[in-house]
Protein backbone atom coordinates (compact mmCIF):
# COMPACT_ATOMS: atom_id res chain seq x y z
CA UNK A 1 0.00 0.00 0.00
CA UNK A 2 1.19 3.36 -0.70
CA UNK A 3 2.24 6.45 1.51
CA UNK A 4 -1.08 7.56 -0.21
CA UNK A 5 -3.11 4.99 0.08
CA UNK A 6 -2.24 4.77 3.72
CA UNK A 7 -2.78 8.54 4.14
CA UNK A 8 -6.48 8.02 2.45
CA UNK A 9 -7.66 5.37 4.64
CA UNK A 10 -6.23 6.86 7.75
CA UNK A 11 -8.66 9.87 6.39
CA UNK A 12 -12.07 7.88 6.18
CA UNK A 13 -11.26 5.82 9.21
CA UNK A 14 -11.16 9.35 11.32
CA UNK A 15 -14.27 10.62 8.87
CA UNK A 16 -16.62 7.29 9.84
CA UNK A 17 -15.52 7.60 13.37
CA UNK A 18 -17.07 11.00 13.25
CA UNK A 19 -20.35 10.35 11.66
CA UNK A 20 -21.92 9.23 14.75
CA UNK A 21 -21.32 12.89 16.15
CA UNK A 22 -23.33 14.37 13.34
CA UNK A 23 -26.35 15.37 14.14
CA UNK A 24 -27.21 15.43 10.11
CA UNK A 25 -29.24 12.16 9.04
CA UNK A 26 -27.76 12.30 5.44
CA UNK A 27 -23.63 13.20 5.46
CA UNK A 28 -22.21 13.69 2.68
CA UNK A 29 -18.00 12.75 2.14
CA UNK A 30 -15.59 13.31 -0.98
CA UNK A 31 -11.89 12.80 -1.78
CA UNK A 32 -11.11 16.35 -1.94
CA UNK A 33 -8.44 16.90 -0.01
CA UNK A 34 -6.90 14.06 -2.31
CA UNK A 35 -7.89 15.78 -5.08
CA UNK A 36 -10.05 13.36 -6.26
CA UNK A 37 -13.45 15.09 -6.12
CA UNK A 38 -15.31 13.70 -8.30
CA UNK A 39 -15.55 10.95 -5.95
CA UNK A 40 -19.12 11.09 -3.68
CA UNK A 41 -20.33 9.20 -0.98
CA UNK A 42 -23.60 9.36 0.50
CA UNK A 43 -24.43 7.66 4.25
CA UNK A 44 -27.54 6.70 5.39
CA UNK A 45 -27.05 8.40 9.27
CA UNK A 46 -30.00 7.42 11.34
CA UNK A 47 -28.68 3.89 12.90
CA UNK A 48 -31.20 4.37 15.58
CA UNK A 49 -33.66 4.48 13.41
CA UNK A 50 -32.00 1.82 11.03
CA UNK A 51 -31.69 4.45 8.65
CA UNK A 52 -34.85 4.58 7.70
CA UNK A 53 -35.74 7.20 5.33
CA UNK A 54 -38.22 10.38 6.03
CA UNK A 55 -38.85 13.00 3.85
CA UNK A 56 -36.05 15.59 4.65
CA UNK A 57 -33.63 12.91 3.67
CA UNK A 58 -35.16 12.07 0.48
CA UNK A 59 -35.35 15.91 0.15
CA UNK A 60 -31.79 16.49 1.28
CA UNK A 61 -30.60 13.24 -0.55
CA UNK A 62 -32.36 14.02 -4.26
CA UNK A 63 -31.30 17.83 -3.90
CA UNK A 64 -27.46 16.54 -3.48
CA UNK A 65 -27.32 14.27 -6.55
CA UNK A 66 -29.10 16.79 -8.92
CA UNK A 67 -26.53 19.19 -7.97
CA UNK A 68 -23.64 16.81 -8.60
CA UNK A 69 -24.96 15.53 -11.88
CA UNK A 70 -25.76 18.92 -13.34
CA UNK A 71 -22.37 19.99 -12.84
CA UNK A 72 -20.84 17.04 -15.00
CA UNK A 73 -18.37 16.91 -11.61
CA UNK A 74 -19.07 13.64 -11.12
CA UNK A 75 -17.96 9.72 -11.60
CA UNK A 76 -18.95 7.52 -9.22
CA UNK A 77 -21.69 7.93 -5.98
CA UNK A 78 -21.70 5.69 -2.88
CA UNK A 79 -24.44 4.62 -0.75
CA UNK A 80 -23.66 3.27 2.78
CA UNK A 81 -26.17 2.85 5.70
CA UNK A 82 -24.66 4.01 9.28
CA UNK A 83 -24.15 1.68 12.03
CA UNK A 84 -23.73 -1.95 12.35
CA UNK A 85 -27.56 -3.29 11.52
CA UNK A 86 -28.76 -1.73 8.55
CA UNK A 87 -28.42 -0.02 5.30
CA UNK A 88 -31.88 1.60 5.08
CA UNK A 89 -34.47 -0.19 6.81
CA UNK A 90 -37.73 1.57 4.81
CA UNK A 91 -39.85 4.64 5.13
CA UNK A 92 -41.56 6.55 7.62
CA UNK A 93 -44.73 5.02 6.91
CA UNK A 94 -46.21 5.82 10.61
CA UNK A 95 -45.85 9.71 9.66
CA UNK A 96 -47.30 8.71 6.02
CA UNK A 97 -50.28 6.73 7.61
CA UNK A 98 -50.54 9.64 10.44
CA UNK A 99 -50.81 12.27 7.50
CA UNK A 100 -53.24 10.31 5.66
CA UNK A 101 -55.91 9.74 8.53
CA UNK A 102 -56.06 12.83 9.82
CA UNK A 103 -55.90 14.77 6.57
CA UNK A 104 -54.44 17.84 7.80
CA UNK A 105 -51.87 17.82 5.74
CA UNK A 106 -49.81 16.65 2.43
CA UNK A 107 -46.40 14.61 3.94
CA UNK A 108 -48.49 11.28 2.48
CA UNK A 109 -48.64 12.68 -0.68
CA UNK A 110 -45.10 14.99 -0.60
CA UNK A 111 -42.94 11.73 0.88
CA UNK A 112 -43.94 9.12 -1.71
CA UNK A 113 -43.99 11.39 -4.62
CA UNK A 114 -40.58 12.58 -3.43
CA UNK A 115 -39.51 9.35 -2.63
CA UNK A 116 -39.76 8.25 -6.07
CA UNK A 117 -38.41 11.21 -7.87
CA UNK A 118 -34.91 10.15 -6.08
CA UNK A 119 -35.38 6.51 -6.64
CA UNK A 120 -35.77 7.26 -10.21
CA UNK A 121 -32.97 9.86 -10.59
CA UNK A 122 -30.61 6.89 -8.73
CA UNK A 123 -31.96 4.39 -11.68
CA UNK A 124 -31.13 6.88 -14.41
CA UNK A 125 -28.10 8.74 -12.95
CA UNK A 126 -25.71 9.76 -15.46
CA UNK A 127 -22.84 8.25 -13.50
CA UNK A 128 -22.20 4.49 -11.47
CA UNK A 129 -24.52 4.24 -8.05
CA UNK A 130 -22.89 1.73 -6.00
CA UNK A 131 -24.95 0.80 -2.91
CA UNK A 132 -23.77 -1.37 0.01
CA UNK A 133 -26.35 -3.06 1.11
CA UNK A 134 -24.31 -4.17 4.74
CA UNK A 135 -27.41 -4.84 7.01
CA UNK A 136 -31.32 -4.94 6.78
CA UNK A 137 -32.42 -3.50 3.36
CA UNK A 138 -36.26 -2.98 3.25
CA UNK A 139 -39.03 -1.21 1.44
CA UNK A 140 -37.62 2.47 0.95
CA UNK A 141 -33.99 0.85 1.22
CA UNK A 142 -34.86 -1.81 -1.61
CA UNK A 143 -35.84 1.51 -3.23
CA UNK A 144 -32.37 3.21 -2.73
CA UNK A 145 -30.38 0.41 -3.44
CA UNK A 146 -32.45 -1.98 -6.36
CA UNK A 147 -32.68 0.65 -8.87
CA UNK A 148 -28.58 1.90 -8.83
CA UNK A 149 -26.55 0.12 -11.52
CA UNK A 150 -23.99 -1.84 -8.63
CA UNK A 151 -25.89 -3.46 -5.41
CA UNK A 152 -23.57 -5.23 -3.28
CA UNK A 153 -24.70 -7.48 -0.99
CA UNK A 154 -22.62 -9.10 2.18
CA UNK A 155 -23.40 -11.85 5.05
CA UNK A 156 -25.16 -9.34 6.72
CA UNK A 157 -27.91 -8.26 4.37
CA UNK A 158 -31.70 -9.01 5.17
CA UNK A 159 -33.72 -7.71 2.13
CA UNK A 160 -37.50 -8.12 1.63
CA UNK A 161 -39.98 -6.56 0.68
CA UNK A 162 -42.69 -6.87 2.75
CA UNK A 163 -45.50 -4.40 1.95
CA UNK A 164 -48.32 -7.00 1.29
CA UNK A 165 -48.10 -7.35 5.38
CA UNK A 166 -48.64 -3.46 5.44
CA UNK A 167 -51.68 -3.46 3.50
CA UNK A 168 -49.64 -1.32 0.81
CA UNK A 169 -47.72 -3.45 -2.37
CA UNK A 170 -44.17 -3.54 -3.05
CA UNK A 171 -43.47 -0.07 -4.08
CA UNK A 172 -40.17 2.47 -5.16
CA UNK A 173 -39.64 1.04 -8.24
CA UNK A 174 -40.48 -2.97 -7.33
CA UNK A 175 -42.70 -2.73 -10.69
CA UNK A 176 -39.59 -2.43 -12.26
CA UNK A 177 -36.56 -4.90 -10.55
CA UNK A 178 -39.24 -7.51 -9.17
CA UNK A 179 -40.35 -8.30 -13.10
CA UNK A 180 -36.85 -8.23 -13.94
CA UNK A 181 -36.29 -11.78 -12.30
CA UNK A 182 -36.35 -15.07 -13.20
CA UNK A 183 -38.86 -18.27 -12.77
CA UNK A 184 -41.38 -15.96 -11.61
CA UNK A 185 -39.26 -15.20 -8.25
CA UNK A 186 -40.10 -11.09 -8.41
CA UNK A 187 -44.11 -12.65 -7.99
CA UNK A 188 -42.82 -14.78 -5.37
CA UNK A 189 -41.08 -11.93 -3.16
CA UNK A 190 -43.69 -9.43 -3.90
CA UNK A 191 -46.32 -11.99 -2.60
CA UNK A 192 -44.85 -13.43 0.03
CA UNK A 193 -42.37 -10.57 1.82
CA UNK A 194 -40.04 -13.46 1.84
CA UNK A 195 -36.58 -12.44 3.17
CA UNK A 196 -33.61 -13.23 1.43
CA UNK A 197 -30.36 -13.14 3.57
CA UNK A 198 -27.17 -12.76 2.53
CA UNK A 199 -25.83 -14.62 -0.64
CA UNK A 200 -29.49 -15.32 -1.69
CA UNK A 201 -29.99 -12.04 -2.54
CA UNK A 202 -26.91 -12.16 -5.40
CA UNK A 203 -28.03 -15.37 -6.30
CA UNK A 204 -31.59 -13.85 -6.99
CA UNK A 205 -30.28 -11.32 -9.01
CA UNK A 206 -31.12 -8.55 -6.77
CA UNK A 207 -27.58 -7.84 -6.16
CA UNK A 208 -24.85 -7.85 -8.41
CA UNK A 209 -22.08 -8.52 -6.17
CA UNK A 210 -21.27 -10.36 -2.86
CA UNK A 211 -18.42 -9.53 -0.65
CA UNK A 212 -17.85 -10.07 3.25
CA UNK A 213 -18.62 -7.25 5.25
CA UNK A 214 -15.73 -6.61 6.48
CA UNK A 215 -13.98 -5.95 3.26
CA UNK A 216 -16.95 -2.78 2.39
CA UNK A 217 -15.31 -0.29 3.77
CA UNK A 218 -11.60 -1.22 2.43
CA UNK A 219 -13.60 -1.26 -1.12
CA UNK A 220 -15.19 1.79 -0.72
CA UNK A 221 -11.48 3.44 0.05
CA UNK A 222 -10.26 1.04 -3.00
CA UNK A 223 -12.98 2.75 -5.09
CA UNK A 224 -12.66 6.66 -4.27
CA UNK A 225 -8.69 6.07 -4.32
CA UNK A 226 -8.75 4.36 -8.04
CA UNK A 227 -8.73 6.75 -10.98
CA UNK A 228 -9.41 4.47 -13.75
CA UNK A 229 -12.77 3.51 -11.77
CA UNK A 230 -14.85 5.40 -14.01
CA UNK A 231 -15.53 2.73 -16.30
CA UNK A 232 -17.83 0.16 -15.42
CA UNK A 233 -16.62 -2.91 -16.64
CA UNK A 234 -13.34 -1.19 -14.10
CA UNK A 235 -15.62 -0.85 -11.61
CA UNK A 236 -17.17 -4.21 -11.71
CA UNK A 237 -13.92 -6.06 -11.41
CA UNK A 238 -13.09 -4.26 -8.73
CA UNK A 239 -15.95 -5.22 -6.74
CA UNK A 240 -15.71 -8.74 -8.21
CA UNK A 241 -12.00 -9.03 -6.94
CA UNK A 242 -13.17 -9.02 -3.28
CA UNK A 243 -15.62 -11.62 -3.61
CA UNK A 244 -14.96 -14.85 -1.63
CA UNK A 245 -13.64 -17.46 -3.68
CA UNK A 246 -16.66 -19.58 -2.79
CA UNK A 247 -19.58 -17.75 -2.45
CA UNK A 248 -22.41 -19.50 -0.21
CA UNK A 249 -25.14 -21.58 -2.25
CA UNK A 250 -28.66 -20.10 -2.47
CA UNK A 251 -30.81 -21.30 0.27
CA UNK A 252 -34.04 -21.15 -2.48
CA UNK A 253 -32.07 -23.71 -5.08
CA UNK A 254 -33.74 -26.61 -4.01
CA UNK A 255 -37.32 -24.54 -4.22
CA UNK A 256 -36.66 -22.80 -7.78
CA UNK A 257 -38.89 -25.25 -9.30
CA UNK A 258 -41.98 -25.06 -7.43
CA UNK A 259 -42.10 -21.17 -7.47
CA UNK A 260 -41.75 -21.08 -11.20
CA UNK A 261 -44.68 -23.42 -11.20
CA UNK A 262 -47.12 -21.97 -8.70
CA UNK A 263 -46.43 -18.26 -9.36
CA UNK A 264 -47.37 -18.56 -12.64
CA UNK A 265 -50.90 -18.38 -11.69
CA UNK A 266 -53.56 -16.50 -13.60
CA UNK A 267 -54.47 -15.21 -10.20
CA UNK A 268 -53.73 -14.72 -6.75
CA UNK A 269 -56.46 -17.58 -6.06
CA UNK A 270 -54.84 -19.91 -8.94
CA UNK A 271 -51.41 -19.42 -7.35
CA UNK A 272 -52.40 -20.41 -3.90
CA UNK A 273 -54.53 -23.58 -5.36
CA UNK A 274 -51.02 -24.72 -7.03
CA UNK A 275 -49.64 -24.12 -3.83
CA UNK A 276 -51.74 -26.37 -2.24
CA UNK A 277 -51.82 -29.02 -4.86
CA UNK A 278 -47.65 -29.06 -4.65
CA UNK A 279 -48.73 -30.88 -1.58
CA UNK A 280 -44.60 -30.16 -0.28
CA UNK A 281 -43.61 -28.30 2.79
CA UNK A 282 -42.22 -25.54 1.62
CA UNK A 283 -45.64 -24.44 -0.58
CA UNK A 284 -47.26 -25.24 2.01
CA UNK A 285 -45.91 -22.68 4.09
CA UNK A 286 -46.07 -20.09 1.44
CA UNK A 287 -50.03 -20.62 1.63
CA UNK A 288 -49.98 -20.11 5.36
CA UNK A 289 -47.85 -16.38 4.75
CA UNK A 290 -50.37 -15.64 1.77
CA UNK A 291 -53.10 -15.83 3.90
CA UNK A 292 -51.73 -13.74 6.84
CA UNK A 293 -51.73 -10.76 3.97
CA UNK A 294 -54.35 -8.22 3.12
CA UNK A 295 -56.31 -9.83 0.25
CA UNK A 296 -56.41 -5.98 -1.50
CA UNK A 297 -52.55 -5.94 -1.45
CA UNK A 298 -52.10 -9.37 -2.46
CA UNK A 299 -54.38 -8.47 -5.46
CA UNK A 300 -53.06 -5.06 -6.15
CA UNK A 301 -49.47 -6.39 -6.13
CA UNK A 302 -50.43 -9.08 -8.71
CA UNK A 303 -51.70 -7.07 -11.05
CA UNK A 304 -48.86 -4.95 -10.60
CA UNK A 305 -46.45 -6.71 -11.83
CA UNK A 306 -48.11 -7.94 -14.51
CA UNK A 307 -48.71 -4.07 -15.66
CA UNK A 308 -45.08 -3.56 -14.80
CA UNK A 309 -43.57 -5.64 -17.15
CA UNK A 310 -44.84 -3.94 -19.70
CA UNK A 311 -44.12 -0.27 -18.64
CA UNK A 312 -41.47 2.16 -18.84
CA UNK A 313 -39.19 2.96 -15.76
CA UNK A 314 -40.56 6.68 -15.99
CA UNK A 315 -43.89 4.87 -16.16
CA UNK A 316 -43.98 2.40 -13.19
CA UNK A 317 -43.26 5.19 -10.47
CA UNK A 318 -46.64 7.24 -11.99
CA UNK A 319 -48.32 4.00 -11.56
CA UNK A 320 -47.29 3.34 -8.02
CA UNK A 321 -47.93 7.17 -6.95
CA UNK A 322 -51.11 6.35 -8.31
CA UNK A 323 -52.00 3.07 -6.64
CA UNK A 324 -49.90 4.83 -3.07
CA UNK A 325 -52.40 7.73 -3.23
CA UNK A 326 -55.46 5.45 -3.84
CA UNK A 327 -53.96 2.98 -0.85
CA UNK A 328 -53.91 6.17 1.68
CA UNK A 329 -58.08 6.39 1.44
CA UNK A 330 -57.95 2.62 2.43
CA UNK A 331 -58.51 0.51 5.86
CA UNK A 332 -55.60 -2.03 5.23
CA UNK A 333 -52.59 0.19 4.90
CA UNK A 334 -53.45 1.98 8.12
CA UNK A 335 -54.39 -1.55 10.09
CA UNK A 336 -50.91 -2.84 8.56
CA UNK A 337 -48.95 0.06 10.01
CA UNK A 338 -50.98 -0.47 13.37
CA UNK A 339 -50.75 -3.80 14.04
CA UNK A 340 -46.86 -4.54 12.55
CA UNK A 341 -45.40 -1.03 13.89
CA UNK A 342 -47.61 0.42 16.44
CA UNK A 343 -49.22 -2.59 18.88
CA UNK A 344 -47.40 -5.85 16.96
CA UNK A 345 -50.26 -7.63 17.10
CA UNK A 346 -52.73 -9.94 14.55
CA UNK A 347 -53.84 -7.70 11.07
CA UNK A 348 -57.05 -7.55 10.63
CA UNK A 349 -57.85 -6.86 7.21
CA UNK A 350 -60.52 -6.39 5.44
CA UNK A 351 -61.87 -9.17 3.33
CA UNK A 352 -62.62 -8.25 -0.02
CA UNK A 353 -66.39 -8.86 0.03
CA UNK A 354 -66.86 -9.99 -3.81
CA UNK A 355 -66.76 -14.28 -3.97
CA UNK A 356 -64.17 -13.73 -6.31
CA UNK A 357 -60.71 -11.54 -5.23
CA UNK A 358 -60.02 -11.61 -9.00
CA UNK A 359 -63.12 -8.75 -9.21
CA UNK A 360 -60.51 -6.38 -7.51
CA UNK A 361 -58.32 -4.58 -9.73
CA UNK A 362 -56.71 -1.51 -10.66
């Protein structure tokens, strides 16, 4: 290593030791006094809160990256969550649901429309996003992290997204990077909220990379420090050269079939029937988490997707503001918050009354 080199990660070491001083809940570091400004990083600093996102972040966050990317001063961001435990553990959803039921005010309408101006700048930013996904990564953190061109995953990660037990769907651009996967797993995580952990999450496709967390912040130095890292395929071996030689085996291998079967219902009713005709353990466990959901999200989700995968990046996010907006007048998405946030006790949804769920739809 050089004298450099040393110097550099002496300088970050001191910088993350700080963070937990700032009172800010987005800081913002750069290689400037290296002279390598062009270099951004972006952390996530609300560990107490496991980072999770409220609207003067997203504000503070999207405000930030225009700036950079207008002034062509730019090659690479980096996302990193504070603390030991997460990366961004979701939204403020009790300040969206408070908002919403009282109706004094416009933070459920500001936050998600906000919210997904920023996670659609990150998908279309004109340089690399590279998040570090080194913790829990959930809902508005899926959002942060799924639609930047590099998501690197480590043993740490817990991702899911888990809105169907919320009464709300699996929103910030899950339209997009759910239909994006194969053997109808996107269906099978919107669905369910299944959590993938660690490896599984590369293995799914959700990340591109895996690499041990303690090797993230030696990368992210590694990164900043490099100056040919402005190409990707540059970038990408970069981050591939600190992957473990043997990278753990995906947990859902052995299940791969049977989701490509049974989520390729017609409907949320046809998929749980092949569920229950798979007769095996596993599907019949997915039938038990189906049926803790609310039957609206389940159905909303569904159709989702399948409008998703035929829509525009630009397009999906109108689509979800839409369907959030529509959500907010509802009993579900307000019992969800309640009951998983508030009391953590059973959800009682509402059960759509028609015989059929398939009569509820967009």
């Amino acid at each position: 290593m050089t004298v450099k080199e040393n110097n550099l990660q002496t300088y970050f070491n001191e910088r993350f030791k700080k963070l937990y001083d700032s009172t800010d809940e987005v800081v913002f570091m750069d290689g400037d006094r290296y002279n390598i400004p062009k270099r951004k990083m972006i952390l996530l600093n609300r560990p107490k809160a496991l980072n999770a996102l409220n609207l003067p972040m997203v504000r503070t966050m999207y405000k930030q990256m225009l700036e950079w990317q207008d002034s062509l001063q730019i090659q690479m961001v980096i996302i990193k969550g504070a603390g030991e435990k997460a990366f961004c553990a979701g939204g403020d959803v009790l300040a969206v649901t408070k908002s919403a039921k009282e109706g004094s005010g416009t933070y459920h309408k500001d936050f998600f429309r906000e919210e997904y101006k920023l996670n659609y700048l990150i998908g279309t930013y004109s340089v690399p996003v590279i998040s570090f996904m080194d913790g829990i990564t959930m809902g508005g953190g899926c959002g942060i992290a799924l639609n930047g061109m590099y998501r690197v995953a480590t043993e740490k990660t817990l991702l899911a997204m888990p809105e169907t037990a919320l009464g709300l769907f699996p929103d910030v651009g899950g339209s997009y990077f759910l239909t994006k996967l194969k053997g109808n797993l996107g269906m099978f995580l919107a669905l369910t909220g299944y959590r993938l952990k660690g490896a599984d999450i590369y293995h799914a496709g959700l990340a591109t990379n895996y690499v041990e967390s303690s090797k993230v912040q030696e990368l992210i130095i590694e990164l900043i420090n490099n100056n040919d890292a402005t190409n990707d395929f540059v970038i990408y071996s970069m981050i591939e050269a600190r992957e473990p030689k043997n990278i753990p085996p995906f947990s859902l291998e052995p299940h791969l079939e049977t989701i490509e079967k049974c989520f390729d219902g017609d409907s949320v009713e046809d998929i749980i029937e092949k569920l229950e005709a798979d007769g095996s353990e596993f599907a019949k466990k997915q039938v038990v988490e189906l049926k803790k959901m609310s039957p609206t999200s389940l159905k909303v989700t569904f159709r989702q997707l399948k409008e998703g995968a035929k829509m525009s990046f630009e397009e999906i996010f109108t689509m979800e503001y839409r369907l959030t907006q529509r959500f907010m007048k509802d009993h579900d998405f307000h019992e969800g918050c309640r009951a998983s946030m508030l009391a953590f006790d059973q959800f009682y949804a509402i059960t759509i009354r028609a015989a059929n769920l398939n009569s509820k739809c967009l």
